[in-house]
PDB file of N, CA and C in Angstrom:
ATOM      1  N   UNK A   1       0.856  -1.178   0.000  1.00  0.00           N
ATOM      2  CA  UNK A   1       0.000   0.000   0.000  1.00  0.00           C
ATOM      3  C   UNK A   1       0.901   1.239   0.000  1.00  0.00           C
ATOM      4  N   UNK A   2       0.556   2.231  -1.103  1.00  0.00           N
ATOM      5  CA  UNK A   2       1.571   3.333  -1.142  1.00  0.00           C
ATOM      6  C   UNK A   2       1.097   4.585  -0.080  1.00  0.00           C
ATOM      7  N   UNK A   3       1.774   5.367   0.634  1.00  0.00           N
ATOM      8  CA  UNK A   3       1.293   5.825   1.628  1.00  0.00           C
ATOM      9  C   UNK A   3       1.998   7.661   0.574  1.00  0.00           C
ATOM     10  N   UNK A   4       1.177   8.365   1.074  1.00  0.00           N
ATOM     11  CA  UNK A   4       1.048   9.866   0.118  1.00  0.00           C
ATOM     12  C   UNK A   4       0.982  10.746   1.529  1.00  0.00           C
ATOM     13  N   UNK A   5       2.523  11.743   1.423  1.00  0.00           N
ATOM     14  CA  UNK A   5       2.797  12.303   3.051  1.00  0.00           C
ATOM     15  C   UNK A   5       1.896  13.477   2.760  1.00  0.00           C
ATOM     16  N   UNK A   6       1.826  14.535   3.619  1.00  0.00           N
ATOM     17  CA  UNK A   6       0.933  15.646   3.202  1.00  0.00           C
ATOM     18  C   UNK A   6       1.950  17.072   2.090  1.00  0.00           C
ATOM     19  N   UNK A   7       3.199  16.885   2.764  1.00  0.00           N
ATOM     20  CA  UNK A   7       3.599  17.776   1.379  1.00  0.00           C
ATOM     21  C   UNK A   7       3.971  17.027   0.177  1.00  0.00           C
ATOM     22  N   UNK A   8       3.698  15.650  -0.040  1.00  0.00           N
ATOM     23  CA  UNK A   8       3.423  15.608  -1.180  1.00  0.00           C
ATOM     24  C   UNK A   8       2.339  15.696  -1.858  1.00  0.00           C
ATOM     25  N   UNK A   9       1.042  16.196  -0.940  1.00  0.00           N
ATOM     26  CA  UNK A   9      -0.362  16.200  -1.801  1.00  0.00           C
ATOM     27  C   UNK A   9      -0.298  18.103  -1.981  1.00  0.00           C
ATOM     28  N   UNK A  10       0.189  18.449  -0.687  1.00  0.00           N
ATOM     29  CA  UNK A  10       0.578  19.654  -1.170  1.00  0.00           C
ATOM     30  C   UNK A  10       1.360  20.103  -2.500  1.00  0.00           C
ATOM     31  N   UNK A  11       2.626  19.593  -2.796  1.00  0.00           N
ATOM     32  CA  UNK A  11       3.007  19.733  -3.951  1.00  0.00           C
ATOM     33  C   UNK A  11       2.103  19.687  -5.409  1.00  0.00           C
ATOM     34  N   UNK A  12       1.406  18.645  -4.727  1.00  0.00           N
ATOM     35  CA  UNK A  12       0.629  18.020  -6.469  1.00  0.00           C
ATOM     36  C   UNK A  12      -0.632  19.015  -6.518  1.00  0.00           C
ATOM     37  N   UNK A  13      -1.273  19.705  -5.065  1.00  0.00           N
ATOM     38  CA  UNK A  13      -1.994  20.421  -5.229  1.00  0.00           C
ATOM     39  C   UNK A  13      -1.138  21.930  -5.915  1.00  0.00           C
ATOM     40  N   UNK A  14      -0.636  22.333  -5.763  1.00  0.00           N
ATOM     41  CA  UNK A  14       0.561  23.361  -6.460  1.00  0.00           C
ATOM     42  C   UNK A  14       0.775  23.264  -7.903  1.00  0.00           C
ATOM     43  N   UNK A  15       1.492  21.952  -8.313  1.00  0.00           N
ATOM     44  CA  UNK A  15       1.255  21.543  -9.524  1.00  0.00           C
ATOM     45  C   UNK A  15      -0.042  22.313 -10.396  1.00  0.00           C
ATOM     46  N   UNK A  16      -0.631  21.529 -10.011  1.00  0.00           N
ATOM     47  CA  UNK A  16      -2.127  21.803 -10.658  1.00  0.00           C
ATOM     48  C   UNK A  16      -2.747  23.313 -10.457  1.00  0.00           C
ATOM     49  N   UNK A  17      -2.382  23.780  -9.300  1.00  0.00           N
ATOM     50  CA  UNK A  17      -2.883  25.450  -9.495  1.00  0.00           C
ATOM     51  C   UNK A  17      -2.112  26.200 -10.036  1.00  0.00           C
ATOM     52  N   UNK A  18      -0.639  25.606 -10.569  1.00  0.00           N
ATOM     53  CA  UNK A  18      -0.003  26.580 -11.567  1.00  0.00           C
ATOM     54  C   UNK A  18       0.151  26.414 -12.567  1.00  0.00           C
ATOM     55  N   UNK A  19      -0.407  24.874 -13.380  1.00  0.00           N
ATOM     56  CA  UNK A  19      -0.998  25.172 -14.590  1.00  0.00           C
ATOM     57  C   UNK A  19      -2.002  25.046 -14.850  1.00  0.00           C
ATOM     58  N   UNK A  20      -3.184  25.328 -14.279  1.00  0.00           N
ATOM     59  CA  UNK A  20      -4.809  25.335 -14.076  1.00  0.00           C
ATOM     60  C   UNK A  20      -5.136  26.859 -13.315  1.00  0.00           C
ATOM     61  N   UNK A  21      -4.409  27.753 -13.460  1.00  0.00           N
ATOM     62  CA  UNK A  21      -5.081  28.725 -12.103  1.00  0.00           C
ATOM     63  C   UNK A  21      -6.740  28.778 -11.926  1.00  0.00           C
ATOM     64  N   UNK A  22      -6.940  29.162 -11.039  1.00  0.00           N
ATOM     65  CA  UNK A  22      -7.783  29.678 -10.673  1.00  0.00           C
ATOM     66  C   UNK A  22      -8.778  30.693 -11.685  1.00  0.00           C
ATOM     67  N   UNK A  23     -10.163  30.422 -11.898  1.00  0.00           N
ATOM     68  CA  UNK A  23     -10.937  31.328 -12.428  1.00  0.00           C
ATOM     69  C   UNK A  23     -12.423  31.361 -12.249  1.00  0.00           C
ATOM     70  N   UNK A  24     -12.587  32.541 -12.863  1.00  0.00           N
ATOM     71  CA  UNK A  24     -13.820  33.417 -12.471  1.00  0.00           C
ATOM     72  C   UNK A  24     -13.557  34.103 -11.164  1.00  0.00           C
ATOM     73  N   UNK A  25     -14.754  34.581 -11.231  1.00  0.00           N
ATOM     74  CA  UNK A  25     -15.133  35.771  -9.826  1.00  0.00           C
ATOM     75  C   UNK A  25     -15.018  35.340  -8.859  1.00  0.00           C
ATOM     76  N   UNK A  26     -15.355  33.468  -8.715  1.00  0.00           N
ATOM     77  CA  UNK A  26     -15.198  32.733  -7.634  1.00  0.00           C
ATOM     78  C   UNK A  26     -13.945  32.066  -6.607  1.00  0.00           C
ATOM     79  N   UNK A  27     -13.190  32.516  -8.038  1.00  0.00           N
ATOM     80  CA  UNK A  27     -11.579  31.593  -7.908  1.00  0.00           C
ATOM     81  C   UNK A  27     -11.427  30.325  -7.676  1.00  0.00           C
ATOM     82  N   UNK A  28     -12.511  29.747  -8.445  1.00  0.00           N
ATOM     83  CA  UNK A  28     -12.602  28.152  -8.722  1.00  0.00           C
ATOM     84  C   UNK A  28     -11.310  27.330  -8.828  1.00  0.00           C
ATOM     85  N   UNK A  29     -11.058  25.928  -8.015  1.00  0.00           N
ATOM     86  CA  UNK A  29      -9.923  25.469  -8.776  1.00  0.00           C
ATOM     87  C   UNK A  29     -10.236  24.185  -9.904  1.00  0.00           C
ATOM     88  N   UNK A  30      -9.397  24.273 -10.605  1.00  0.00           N
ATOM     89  CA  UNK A  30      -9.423  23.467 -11.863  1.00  0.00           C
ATOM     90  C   UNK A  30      -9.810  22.336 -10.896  1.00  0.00           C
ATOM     91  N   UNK A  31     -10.662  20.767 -11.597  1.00  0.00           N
ATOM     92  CA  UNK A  31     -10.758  19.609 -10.996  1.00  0.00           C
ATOM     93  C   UNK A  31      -9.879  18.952 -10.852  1.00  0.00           C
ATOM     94  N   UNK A  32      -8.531  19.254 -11.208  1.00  0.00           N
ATOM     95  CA  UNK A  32      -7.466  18.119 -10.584  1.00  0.00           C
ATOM     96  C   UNK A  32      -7.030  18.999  -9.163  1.00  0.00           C
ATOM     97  N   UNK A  33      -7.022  20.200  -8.942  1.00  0.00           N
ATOM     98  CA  UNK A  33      -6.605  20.477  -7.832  1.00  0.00           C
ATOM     99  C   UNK A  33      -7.840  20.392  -6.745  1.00  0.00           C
ATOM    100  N   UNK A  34      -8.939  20.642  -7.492  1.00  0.00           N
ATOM    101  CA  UNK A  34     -10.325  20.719  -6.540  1.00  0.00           C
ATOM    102  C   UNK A  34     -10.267  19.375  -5.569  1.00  0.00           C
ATOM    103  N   UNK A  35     -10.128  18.323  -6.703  1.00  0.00           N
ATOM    104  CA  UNK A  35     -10.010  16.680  -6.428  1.00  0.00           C
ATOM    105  C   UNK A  35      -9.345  16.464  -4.989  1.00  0.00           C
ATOM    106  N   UNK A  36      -7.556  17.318  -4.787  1.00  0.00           N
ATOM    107  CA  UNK A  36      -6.858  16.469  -4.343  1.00  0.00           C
ATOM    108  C   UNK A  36      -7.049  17.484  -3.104  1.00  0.00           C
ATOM    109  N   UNK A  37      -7.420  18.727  -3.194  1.00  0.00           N
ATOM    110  CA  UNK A  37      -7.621  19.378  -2.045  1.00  0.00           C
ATOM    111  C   UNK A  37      -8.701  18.681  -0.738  1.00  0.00           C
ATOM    112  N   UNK A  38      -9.733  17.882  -1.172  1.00  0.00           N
ATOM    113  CA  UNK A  38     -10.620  17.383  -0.461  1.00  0.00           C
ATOM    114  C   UNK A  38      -9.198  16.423   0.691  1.00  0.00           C
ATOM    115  N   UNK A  39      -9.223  15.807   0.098  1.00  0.00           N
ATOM    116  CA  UNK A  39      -8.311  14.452   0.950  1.00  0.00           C
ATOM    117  C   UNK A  39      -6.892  15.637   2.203  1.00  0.00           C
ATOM    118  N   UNK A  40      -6.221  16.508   1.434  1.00  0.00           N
ATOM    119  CA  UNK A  40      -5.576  17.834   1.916  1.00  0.00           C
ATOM    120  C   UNK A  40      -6.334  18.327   3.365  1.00  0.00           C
ATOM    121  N   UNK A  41      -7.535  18.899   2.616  1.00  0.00           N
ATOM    122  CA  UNK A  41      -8.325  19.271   3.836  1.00  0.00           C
ATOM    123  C   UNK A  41      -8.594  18.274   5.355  1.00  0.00           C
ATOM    124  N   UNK A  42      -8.767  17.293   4.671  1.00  0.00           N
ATOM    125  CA  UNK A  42      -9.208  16.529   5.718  1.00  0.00           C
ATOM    126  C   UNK A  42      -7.994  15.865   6.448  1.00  0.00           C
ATOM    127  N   UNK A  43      -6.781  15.743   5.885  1.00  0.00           N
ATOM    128  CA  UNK A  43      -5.485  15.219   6.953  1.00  0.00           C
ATOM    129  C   UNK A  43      -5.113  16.316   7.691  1.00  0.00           C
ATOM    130  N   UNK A  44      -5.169  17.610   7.318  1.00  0.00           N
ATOM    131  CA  UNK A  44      -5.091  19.109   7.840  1.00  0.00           C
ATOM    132  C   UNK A  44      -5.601  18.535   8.949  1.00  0.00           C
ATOM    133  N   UNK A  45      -7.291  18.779   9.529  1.00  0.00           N
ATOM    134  CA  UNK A  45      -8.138  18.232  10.239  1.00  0.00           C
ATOM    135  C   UNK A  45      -8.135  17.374  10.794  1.00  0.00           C
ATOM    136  N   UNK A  46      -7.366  16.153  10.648  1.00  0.00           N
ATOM    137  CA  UNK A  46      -7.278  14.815  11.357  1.00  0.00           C
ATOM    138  C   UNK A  46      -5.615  15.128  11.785  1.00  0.00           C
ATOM    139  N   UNK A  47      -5.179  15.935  11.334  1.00  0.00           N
ATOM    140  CA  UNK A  47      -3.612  16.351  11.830  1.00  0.00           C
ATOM    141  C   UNK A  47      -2.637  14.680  11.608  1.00  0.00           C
ATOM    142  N   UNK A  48      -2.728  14.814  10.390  1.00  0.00           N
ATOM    143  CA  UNK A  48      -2.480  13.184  10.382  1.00  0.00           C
ATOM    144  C   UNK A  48      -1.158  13.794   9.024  1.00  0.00           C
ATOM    145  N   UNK A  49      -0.303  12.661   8.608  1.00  0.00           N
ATOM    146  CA  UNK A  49       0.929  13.228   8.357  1.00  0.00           C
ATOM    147  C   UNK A  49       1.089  12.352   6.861  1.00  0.00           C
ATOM    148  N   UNK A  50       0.247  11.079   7.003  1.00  0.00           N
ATOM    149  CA  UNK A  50       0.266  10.413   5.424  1.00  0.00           C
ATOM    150  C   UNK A  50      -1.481  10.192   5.375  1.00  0.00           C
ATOM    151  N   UNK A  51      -1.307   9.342   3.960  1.00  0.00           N
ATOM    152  CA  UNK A  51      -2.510   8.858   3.655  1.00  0.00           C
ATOM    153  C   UNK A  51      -2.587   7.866   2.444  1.00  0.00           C
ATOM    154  N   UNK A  52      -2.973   6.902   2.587  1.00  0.00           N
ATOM    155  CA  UNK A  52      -3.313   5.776   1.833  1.00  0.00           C
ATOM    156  C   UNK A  52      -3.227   6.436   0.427  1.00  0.00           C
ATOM    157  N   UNK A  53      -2.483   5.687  -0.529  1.00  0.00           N
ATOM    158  CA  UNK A  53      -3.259   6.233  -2.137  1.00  0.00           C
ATOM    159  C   UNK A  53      -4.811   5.401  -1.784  1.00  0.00           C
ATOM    160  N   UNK A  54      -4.927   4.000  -1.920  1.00  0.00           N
ATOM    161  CA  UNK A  54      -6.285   3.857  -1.670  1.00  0.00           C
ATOM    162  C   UNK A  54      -7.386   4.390  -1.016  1.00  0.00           C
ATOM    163  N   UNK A  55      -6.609   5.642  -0.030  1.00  0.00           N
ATOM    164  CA  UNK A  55      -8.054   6.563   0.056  1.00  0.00           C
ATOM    165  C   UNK A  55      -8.229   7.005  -0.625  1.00  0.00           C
ATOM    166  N   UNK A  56      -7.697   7.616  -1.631  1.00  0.00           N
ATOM    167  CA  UNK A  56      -8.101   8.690  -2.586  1.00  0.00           C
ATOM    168  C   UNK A  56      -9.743   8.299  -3.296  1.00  0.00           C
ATOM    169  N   UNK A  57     -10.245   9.350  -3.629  1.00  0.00           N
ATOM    170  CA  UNK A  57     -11.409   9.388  -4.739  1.00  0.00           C
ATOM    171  C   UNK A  57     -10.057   8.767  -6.057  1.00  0.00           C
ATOM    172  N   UNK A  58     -11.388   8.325  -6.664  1.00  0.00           N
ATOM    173  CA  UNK A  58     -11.041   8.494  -8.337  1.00  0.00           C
ATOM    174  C   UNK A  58     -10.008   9.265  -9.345  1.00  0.00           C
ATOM    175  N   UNK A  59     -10.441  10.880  -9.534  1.00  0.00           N
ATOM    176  CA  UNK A  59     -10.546  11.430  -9.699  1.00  0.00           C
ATOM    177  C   UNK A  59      -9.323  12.206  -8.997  1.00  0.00           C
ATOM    178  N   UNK A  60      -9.282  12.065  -7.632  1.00  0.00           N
ATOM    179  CA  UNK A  60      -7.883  12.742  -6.909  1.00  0.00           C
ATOM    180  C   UNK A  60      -6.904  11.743  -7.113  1.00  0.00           C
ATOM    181  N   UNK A  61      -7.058  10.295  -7.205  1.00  0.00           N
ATOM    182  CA  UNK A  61      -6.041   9.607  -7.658  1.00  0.00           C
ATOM    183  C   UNK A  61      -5.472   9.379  -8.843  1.00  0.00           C
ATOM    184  N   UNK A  62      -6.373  10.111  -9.672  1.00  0.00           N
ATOM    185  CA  UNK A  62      -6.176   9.995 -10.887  1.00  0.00           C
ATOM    186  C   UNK A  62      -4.711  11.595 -11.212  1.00  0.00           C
ATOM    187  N   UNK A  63      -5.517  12.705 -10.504  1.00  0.00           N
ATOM    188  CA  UNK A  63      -4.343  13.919 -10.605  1.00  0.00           C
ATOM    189  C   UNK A  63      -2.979  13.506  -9.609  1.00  0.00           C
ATOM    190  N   UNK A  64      -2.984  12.509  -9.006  1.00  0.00           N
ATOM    191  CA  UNK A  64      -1.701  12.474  -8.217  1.00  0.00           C
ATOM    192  C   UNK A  64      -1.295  11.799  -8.817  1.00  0.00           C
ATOM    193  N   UNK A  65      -1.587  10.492  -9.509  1.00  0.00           N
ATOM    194  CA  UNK A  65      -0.631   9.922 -10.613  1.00  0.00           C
ATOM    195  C   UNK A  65      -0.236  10.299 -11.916  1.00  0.00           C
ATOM    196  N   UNK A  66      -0.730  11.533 -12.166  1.00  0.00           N
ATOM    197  CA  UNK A  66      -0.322  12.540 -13.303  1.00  0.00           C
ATOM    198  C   UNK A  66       0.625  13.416 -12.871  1.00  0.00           C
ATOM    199  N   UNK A  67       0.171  14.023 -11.536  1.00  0.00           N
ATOM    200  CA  UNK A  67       1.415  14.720 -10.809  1.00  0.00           C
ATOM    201  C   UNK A  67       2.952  14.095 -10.699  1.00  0.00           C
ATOM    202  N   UNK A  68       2.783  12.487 -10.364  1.00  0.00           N
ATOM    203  CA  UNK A  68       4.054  12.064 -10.171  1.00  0.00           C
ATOM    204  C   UNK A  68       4.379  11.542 -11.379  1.00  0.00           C
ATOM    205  N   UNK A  69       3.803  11.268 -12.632  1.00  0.00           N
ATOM    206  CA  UNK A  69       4.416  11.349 -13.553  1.00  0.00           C
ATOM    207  C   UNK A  69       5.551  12.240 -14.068  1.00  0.00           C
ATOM    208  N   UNK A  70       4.924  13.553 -14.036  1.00  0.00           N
ATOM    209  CA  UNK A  70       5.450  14.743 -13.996  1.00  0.00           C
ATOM    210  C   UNK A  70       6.831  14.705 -13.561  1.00  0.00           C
ATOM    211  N   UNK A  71       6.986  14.576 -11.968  1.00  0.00           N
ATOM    212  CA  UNK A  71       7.733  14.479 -11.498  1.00  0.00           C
ATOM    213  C   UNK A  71       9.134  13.557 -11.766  1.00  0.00           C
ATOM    214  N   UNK A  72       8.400  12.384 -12.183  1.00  0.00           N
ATOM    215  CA  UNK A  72       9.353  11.385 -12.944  1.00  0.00           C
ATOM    216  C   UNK A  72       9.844  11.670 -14.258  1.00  0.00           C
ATOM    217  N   UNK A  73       9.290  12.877 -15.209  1.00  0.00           N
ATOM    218  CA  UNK A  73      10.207  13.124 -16.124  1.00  0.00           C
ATOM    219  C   UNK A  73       9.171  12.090 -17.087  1.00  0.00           C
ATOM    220  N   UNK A  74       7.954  11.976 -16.785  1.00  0.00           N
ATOM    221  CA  UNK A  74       7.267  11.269 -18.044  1.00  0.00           C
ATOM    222  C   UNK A  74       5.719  12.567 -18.178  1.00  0.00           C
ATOM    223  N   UNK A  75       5.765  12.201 -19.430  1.00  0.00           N
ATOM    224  CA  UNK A  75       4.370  13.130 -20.167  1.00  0.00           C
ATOM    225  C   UNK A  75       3.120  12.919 -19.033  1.00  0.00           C
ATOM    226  N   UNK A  76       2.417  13.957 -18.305  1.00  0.00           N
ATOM    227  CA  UNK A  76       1.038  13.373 -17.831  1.00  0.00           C
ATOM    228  C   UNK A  76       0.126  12.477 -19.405  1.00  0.00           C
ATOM    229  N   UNK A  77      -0.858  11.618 -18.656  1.00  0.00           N
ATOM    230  CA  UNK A  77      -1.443  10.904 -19.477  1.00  0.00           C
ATOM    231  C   UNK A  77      -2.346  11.856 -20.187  1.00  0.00           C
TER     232      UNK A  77
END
């Protein structure tokens, strides 16, 4: 089981708000950062320091394995 520390969801949330910024009046974030912020929020809150990839949603697991693509020097999918 791969365990995801909190600055690395931080990072991948970063990722994604600097090539997705933020828009409209609302300052919406794009859905890959929207995604991974949920799981973010809630270790914030549980003051907890990793987190399961198998917790992830779908959708947030889907932008963190694009994120670490990235990171690895391969094309996101």
């Amino acid at each position: 089981m791969s365990m995801i520390s909190l600055p690395e969801l931080e990072a991948a949330i970063n990722y994604w708000r600097a090539r997705s910024p933020s828009t409209g009046e609302d300052l919406k974030l794009c859905p890959q950062a929207a995604a991974l912020a949920v799981p973010y929020a809630g270790m914030i809150v549980a003051r907890a320091h990793d987190l399961s990839l198998d917790a992830l949603a779908p959708d947030a697991r889907d932008a963190y394995a694009a994120w670490l693509s990235v990171q690895s020097g391969k094309p996101p999918a």
